[in-house]
PDB file of N, CA and C in Angstrom:
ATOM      1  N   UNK A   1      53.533  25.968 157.761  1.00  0.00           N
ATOM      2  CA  UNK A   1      54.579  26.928 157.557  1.00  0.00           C
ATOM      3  C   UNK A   1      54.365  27.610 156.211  1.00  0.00           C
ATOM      4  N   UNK A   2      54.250  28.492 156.162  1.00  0.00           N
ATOM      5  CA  UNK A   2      54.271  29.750 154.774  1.00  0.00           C
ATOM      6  C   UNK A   2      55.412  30.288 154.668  1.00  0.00           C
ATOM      7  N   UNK A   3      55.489  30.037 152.764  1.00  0.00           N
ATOM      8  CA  UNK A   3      57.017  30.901 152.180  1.00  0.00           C
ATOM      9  C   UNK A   3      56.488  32.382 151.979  1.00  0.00           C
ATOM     10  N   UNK A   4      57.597  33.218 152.502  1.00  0.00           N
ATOM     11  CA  UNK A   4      57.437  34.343 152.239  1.00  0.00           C
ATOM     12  C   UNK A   4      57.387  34.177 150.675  1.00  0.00           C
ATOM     13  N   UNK A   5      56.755  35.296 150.416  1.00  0.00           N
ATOM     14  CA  UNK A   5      56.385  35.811 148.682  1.00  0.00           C
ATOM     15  C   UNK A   5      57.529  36.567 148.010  1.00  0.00           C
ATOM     16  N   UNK A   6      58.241  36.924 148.534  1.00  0.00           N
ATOM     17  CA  UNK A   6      59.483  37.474 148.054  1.00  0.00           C
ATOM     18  C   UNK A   6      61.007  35.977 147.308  1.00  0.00           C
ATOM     19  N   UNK A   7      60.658  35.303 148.294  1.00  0.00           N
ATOM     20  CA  UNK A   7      62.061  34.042 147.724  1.00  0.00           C
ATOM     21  C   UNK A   7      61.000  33.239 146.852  1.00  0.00           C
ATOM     22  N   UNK A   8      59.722  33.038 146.612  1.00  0.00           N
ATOM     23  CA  UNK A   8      59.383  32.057 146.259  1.00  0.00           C
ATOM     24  C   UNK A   8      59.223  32.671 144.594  1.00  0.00           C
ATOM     25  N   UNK A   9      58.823  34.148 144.064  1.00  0.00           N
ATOM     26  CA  UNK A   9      59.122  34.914 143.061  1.00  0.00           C
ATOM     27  C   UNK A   9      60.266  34.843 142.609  1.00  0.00           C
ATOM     28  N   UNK A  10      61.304  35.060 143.478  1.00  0.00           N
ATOM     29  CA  UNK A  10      62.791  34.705 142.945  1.00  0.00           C
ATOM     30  C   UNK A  10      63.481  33.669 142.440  1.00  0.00           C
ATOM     31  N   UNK A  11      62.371  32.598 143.158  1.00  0.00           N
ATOM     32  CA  UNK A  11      62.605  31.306 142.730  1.00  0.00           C
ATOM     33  C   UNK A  11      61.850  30.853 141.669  1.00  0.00           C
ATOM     34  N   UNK A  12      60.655  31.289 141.355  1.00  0.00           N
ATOM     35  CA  UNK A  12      60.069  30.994 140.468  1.00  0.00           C
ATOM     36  C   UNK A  12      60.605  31.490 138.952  1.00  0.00           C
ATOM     37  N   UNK A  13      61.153  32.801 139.151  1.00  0.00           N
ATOM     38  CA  UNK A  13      61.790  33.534 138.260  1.00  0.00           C
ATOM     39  C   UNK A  13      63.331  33.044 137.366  1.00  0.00           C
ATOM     40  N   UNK A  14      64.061  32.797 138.349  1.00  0.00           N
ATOM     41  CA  UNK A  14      65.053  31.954 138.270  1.00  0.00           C
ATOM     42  C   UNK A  14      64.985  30.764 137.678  1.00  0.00           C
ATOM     43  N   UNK A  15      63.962  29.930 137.885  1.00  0.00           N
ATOM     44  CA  UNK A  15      63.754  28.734 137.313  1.00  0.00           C
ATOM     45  C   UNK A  15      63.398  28.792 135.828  1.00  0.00           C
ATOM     46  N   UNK A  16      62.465  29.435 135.697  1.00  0.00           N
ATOM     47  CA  UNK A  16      62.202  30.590 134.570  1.00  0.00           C
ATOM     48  C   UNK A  16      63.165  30.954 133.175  1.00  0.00           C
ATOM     49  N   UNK A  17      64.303  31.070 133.658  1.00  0.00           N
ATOM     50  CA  UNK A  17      65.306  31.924 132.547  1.00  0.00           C
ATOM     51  C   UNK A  17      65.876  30.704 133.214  1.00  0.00           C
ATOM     52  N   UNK A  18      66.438  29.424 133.755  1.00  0.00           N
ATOM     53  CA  UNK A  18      67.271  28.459 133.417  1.00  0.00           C
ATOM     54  C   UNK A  18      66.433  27.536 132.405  1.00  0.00           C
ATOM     55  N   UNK A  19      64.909  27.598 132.287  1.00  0.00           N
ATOM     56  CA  UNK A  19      64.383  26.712 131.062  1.00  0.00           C
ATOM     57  C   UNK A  19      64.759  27.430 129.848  1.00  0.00           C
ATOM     58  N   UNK A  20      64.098  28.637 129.912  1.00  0.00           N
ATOM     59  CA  UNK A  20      64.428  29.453 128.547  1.00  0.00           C
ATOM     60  C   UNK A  20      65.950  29.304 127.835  1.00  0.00           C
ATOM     61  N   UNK A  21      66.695  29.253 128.848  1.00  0.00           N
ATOM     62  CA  UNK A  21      68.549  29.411 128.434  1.00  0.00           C
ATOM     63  C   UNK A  21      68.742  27.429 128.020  1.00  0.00           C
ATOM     64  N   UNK A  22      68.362  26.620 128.533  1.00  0.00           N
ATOM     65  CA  UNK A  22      68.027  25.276 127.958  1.00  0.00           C
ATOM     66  C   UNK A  22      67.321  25.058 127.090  1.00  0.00           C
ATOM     67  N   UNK A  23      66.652  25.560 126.741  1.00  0.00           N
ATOM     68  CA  UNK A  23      65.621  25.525 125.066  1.00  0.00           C
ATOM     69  C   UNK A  23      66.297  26.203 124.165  1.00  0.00           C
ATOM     70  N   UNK A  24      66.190  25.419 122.889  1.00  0.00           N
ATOM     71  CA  UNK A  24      67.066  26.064 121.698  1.00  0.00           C
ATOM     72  C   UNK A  24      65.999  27.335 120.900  1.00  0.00           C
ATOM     73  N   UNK A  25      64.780  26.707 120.793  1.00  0.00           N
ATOM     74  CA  UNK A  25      63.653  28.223 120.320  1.00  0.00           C
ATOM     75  C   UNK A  25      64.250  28.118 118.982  1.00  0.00           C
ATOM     76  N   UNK A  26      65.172  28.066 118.210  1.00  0.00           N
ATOM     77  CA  UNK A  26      65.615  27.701 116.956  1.00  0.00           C
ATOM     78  C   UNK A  26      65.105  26.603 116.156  1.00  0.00           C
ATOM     79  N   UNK A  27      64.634  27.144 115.005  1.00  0.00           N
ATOM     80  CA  UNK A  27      64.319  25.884 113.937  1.00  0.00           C
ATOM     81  C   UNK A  27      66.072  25.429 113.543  1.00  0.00           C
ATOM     82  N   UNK A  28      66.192  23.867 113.025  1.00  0.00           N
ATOM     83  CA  UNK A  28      67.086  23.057 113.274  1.00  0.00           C
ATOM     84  C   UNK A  28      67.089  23.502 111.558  1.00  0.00           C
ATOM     85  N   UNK A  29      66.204  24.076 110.485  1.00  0.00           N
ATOM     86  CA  UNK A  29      66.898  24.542 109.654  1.00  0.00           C
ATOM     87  C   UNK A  29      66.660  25.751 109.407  1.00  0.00           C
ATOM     88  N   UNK A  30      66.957  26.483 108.683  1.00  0.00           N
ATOM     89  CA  UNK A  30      66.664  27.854 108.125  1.00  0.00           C
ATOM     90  C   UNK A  30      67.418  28.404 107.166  1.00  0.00           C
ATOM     91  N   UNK A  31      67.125  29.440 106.084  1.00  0.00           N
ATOM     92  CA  UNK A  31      67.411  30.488 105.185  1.00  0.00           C
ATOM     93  C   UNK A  31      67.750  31.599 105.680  1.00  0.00           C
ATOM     94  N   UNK A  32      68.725  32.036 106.081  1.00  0.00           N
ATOM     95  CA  UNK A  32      69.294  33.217 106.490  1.00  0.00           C
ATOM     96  C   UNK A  32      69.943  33.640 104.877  1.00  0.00           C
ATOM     97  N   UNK A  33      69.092  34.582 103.881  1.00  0.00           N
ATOM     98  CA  UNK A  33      69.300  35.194 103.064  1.00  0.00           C
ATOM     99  C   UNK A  33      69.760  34.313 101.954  1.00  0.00           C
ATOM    100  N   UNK A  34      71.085  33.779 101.579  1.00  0.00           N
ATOM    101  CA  UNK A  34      71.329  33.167 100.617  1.00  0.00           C
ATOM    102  C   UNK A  34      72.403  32.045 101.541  1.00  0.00           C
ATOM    103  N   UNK A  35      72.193  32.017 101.953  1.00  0.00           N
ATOM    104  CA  UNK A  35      72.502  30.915 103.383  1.00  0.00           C
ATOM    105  C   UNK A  35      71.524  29.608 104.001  1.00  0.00           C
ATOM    106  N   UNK A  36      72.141  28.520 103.807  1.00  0.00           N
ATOM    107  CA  UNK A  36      71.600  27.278 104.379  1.00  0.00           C
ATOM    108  C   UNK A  36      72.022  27.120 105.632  1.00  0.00           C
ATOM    109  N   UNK A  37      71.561  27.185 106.555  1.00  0.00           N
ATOM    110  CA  UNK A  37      72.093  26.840 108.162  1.00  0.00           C
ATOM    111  C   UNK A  37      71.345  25.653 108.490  1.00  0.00           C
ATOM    112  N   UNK A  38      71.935  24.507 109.006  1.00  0.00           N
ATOM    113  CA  UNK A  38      71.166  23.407 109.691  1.00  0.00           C
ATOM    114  C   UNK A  38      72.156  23.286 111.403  1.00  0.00           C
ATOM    115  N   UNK A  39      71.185  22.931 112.007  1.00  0.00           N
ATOM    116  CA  UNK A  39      71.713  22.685 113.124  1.00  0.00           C
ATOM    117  C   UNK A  39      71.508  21.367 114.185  1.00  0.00           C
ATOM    118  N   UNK A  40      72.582  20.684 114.397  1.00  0.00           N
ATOM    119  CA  UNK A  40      72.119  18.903 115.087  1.00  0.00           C
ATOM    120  C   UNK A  40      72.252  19.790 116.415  1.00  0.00           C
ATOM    121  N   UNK A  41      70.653  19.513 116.300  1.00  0.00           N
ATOM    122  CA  UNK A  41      70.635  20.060 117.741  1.00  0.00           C
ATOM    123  C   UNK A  41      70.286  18.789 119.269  1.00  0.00           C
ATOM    124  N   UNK A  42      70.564  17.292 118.317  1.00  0.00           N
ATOM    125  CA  UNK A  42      70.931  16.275 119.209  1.00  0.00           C
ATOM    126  C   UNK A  42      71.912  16.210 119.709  1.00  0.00           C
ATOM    127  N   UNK A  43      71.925  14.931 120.751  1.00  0.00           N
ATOM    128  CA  UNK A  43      73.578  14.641 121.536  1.00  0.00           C
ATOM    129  C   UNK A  43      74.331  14.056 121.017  1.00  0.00           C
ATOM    130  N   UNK A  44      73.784  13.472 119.732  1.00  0.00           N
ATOM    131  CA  UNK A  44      74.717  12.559 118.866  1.00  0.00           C
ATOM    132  C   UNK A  44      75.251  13.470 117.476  1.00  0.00           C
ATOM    133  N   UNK A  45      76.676  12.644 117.028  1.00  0.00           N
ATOM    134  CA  UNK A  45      77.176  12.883 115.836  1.00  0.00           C
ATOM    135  C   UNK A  45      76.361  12.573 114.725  1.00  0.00           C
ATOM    136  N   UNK A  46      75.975  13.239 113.751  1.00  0.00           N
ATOM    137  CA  UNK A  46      75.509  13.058 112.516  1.00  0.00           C
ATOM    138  C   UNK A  46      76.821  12.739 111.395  1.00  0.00           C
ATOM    139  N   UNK A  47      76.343  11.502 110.853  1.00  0.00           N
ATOM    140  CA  UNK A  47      77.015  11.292 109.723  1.00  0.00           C
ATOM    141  C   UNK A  47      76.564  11.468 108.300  1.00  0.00           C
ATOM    142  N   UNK A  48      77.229  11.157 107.436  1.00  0.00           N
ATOM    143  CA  UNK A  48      77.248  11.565 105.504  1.00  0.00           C
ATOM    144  C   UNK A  48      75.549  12.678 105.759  1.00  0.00           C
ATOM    145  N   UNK A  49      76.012  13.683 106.306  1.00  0.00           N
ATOM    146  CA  UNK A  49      75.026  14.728 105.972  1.00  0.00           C
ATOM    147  C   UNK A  49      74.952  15.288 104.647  1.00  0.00           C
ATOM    148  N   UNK A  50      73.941  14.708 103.849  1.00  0.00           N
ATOM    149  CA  UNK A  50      73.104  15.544 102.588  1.00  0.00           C
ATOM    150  C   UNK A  50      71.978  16.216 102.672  1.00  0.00           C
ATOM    151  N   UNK A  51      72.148  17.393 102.136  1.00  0.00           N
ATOM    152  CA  UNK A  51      71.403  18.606 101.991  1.00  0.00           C
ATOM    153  C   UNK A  51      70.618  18.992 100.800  1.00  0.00           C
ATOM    154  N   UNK A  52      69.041  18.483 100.652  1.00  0.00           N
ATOM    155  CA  UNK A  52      68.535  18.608  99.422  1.00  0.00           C
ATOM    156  C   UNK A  52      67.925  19.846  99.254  1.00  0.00           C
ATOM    157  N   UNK A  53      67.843  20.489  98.430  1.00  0.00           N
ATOM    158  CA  UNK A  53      67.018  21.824  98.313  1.00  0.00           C
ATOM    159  C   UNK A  53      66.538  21.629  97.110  1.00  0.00           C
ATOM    160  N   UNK A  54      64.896  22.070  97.468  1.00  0.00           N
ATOM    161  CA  UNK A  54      63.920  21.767  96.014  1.00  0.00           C
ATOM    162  C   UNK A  54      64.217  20.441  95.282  1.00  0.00           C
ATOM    163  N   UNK A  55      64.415  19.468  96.106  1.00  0.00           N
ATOM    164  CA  UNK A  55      64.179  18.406  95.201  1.00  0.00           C
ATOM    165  C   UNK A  55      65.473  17.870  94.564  1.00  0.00           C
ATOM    166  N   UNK A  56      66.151  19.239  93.891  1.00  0.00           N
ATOM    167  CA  UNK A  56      67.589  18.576  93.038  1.00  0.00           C
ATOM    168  C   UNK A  56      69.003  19.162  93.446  1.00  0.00           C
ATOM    169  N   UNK A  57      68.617  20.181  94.024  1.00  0.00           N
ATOM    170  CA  UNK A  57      70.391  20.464  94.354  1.00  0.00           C
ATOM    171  C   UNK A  57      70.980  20.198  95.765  1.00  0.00           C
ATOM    172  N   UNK A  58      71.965  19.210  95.550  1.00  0.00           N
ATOM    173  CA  UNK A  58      72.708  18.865  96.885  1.00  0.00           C
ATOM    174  C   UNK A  58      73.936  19.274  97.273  1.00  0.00           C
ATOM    175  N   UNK A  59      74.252  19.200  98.450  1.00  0.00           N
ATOM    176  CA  UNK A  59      75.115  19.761  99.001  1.00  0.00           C
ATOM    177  C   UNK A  59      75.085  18.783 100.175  1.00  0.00           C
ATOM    178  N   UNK A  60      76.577  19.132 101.298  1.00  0.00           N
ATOM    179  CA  UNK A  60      76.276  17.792 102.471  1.00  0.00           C
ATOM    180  C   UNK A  60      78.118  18.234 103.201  1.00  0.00           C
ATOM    181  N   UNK A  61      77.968  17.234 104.006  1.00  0.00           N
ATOM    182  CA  UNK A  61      78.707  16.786 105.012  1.00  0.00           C
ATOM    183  C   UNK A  61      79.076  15.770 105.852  1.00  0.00           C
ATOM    184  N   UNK A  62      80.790  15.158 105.540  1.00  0.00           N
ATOM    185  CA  UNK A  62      80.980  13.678 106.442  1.00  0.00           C
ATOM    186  C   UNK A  62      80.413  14.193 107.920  1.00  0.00           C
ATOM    187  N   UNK A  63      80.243  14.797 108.599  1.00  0.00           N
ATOM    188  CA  UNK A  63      80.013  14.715 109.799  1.00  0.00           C
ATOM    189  C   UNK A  63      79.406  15.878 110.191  1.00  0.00           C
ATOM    190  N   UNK A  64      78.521  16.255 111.591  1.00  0.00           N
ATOM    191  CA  UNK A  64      78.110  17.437 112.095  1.00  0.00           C
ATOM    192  C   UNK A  64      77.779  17.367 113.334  1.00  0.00           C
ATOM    193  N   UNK A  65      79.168  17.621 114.189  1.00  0.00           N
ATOM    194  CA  UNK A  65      78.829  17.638 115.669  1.00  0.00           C
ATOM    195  C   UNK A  65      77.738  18.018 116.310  1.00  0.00           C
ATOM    196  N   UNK A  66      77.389  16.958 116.909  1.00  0.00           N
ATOM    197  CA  UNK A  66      76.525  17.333 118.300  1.00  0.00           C
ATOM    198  C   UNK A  66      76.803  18.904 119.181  1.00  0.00           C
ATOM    199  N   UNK A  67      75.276  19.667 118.488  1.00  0.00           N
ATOM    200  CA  UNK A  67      75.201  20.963 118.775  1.00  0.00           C
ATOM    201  C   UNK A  67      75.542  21.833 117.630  1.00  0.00           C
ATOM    202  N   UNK A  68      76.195  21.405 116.931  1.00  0.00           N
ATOM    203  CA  UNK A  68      77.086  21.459 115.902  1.00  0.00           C
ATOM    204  C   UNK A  68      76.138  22.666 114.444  1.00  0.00           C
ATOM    205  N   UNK A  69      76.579  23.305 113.485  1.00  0.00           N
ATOM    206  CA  UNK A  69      75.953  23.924 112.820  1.00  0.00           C
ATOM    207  C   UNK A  69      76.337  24.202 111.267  1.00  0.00           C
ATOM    208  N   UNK A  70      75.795  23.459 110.723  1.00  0.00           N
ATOM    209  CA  UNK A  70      76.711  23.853 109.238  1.00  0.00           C
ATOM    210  C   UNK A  70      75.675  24.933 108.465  1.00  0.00           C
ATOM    211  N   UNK A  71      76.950  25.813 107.951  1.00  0.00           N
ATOM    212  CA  UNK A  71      76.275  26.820 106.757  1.00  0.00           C
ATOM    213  C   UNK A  71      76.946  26.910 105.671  1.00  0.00           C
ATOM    214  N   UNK A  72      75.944  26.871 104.597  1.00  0.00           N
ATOM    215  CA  UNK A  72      76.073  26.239 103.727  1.00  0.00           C
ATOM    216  C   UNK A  72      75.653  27.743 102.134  1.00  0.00           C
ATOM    217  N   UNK A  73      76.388  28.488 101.358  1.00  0.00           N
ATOM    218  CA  UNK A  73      75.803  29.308 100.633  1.00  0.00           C
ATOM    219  C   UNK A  73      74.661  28.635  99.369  1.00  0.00           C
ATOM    220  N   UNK A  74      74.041  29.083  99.382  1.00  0.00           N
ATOM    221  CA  UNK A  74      72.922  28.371  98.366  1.00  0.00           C
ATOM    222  C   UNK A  74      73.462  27.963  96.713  1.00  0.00           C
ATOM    223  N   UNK A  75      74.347  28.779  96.458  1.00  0.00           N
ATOM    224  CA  UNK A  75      75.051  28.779  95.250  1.00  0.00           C
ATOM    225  C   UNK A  75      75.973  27.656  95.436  1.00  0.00           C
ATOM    226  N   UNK A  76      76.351  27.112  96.612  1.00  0.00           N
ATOM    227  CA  UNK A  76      76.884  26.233  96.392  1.00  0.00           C
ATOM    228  C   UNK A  76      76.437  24.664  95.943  1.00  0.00           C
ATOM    229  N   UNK A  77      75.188  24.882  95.772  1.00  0.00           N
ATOM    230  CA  UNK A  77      74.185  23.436  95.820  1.00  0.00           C
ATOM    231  C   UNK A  77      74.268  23.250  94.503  1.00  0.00           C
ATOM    232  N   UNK A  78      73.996  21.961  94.263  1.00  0.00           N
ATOM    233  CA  UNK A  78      74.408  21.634  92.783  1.00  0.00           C
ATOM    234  C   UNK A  78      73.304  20.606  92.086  1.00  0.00           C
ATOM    235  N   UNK A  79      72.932  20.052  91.009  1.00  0.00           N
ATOM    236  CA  UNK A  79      72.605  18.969  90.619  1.00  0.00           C
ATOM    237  C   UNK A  79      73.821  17.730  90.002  1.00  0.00           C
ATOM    238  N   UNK A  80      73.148  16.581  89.602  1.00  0.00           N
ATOM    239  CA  UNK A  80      73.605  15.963  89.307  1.00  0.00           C
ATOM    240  C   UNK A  80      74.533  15.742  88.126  1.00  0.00           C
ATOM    241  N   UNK A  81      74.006  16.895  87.675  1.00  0.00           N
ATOM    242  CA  UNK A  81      74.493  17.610  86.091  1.00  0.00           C
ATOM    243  C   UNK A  81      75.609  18.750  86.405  1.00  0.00           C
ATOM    244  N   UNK A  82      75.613  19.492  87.420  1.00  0.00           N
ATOM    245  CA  UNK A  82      76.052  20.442  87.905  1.00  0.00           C
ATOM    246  C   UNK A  82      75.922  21.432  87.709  1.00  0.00           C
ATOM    247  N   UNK A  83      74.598  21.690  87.431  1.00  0.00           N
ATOM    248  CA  UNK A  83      73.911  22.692  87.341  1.00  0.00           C
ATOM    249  C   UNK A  83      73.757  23.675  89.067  1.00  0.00           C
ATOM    250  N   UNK A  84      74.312  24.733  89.317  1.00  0.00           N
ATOM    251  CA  UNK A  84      74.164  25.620  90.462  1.00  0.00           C
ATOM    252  C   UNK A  84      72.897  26.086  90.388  1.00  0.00           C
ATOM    253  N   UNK A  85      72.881  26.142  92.036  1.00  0.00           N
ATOM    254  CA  UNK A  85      71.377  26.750  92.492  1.00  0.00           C
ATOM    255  C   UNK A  85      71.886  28.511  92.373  1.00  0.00           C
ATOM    256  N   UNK A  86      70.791  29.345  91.691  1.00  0.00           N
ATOM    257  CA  UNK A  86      70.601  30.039  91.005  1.00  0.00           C
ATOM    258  C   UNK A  86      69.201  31.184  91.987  1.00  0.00           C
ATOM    259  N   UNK A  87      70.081  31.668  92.999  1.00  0.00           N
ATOM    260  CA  UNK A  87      68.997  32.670  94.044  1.00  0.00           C
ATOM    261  C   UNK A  87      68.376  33.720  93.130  1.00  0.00           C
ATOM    262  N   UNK A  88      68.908  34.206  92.574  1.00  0.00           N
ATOM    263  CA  UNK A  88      68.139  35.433  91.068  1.00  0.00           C
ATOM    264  C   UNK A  88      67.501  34.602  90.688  1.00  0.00           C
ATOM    265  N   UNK A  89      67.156  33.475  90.321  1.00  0.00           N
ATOM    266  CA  UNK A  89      66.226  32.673  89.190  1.00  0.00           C
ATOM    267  C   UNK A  89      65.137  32.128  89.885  1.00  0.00           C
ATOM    268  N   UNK A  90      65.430  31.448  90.802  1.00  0.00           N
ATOM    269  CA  UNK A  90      65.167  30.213  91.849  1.00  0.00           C
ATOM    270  C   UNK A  90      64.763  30.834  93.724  1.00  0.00           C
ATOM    271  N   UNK A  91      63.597  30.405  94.063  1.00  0.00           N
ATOM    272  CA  UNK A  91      63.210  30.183  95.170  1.00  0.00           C
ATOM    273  C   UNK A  91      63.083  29.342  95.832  1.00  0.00           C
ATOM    274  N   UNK A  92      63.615  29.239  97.233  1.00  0.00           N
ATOM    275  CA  UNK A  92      63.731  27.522  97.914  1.00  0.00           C
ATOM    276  C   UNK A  92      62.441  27.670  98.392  1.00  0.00           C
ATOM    277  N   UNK A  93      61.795  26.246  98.156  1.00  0.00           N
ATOM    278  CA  UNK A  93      60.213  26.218  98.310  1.00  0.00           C
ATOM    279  C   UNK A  93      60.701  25.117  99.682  1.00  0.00           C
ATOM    280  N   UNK A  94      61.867  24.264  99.291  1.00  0.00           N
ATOM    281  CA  UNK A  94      61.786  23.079 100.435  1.00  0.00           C
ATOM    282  C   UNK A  94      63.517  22.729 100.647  1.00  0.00           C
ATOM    283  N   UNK A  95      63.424  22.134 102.126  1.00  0.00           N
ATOM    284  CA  UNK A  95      64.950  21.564 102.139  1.00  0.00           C
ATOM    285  C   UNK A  95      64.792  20.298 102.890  1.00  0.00           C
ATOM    286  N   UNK A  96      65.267  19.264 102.491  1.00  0.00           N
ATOM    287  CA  UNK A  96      65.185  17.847 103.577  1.00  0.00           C
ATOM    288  C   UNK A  96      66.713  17.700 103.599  1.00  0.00           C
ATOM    289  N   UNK A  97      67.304  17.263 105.357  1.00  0.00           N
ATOM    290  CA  UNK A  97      68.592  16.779 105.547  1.00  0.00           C
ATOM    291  C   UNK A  97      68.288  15.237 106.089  1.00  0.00           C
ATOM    292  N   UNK A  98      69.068  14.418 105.122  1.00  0.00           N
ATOM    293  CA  UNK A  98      69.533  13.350 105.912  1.00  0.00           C
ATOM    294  C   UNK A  98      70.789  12.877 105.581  1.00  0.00           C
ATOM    295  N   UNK A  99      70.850  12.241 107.056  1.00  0.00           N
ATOM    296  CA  UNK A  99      72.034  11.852 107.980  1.00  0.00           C
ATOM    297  C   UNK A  99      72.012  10.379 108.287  1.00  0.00           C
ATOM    298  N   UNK A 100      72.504  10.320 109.318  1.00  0.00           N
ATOM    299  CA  UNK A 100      72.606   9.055 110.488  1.00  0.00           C
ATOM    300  C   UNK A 100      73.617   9.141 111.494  1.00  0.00           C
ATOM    301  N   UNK A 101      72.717   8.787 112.782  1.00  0.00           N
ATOM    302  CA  UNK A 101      73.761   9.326 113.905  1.00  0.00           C
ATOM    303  C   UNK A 101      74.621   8.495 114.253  1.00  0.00           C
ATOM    304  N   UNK A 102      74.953   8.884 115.490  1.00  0.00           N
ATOM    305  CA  UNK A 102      76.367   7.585 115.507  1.00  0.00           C
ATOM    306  C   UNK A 102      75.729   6.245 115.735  1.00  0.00           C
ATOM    307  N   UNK A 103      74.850   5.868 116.507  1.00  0.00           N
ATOM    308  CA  UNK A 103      74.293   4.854 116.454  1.00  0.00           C
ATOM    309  C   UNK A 103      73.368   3.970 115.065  1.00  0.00           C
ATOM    310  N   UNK A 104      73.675   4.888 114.225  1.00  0.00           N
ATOM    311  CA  UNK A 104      73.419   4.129 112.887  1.00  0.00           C
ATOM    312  C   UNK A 104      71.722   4.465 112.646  1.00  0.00           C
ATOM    313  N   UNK A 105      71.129   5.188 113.192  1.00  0.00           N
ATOM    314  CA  UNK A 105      69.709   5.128 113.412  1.00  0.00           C
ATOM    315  C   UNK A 105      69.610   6.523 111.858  1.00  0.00           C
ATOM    316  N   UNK A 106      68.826   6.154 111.197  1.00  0.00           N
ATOM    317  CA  UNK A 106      68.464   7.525 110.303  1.00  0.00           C
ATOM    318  C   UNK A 106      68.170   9.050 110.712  1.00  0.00           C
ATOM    319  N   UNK A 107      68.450   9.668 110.197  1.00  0.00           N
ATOM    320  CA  UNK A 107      68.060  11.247 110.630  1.00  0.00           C
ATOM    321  C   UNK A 107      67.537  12.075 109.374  1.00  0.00           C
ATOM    322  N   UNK A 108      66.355  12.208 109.781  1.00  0.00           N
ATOM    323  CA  UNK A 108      66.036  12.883 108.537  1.00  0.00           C
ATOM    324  C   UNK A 108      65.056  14.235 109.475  1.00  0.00           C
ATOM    325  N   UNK A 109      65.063  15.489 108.622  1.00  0.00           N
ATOM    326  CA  UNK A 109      64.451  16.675 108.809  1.00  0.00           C
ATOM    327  C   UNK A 109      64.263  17.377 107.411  1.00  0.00           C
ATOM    328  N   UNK A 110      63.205  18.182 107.290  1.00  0.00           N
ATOM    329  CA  UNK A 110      62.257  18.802 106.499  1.00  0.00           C
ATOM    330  C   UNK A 110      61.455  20.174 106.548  1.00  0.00           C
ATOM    331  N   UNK A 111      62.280  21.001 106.203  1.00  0.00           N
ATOM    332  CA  UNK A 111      61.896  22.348 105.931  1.00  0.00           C
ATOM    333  C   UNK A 111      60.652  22.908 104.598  1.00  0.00           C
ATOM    334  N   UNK A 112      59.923  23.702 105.154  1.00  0.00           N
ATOM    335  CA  UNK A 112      59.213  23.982 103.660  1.00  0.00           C
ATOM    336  C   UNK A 112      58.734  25.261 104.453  1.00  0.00           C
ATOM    337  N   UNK A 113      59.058  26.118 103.763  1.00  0.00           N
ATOM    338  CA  UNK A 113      58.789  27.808 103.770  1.00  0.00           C
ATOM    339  C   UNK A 113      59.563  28.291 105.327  1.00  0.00           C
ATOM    340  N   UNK A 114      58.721  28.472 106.324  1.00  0.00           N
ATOM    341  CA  UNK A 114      59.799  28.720 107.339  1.00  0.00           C
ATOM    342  C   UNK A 114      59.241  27.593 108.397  1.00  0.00           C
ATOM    343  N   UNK A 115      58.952  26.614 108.143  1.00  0.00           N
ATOM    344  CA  UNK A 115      58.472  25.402 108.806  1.00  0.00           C
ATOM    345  C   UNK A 115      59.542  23.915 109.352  1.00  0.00           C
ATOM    346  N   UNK A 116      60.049  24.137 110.301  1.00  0.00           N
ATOM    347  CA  UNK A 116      60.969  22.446 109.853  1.00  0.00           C
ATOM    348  C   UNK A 116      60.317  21.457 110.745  1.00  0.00           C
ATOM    349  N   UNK A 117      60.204  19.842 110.293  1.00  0.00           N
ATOM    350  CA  UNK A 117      59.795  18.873 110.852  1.00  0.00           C
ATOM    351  C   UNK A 117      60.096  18.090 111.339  1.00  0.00           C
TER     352      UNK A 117
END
């Protein structure tokens, strides 16, 4: 028995744009201008989310729903001193987030230029 070529295109097509619309295609961090965006793009809750940029200025969050997206202005990042991150002065070379999900397991991710890991 042979499928006509007409439903089996439609079907192939269809199947097609339901993977694409299920794939995120998004890096889980990024620099949108003077903007930190991270995104748990797991099924689990992330907990005590900290946000390192370059090494010393942090920033963070008790929690970040599953799917969930925090943005974050760069000026808001701080050191330990409290010294502000400084976009006129300063270029983000790197960002690492860690977390832990609800199951207690670590979460860590790692940005460097437009790369995350």
């Amino acid at each position: 028995m042979t499928v006509p070529a007409r439903p089996l295109v439609r079907l192939v097509v269809i199947a097609a744009l339901a993977l694409a619309a299920c794939s995120s295609g998004r890096a889980p961090i990024r620099v949108e201008g003077d903007i930190v965006v991270v995104e748990n793009q797991s099924a689990q809750e992330w907990r005590n989310v900290v946000i390192t940029v370059n090494d010393h200025f942090r920033g963070g969050s008790p929690t970040l729903a599953p799917g969930g997206r925090l943005t974050a202005p760069l000026s808001g990042f701080q050191t330990a001193f409290g010294q502000r991150f400084d976009r006129a002065r300063q270029s983000v070379t790197k960002i690492e987030v860690a977390a832990t999900d609800a199951a207690g397991a670590p979460v860590t991710l790692k940005w460097a230029g437009d790369r995350a890991k």
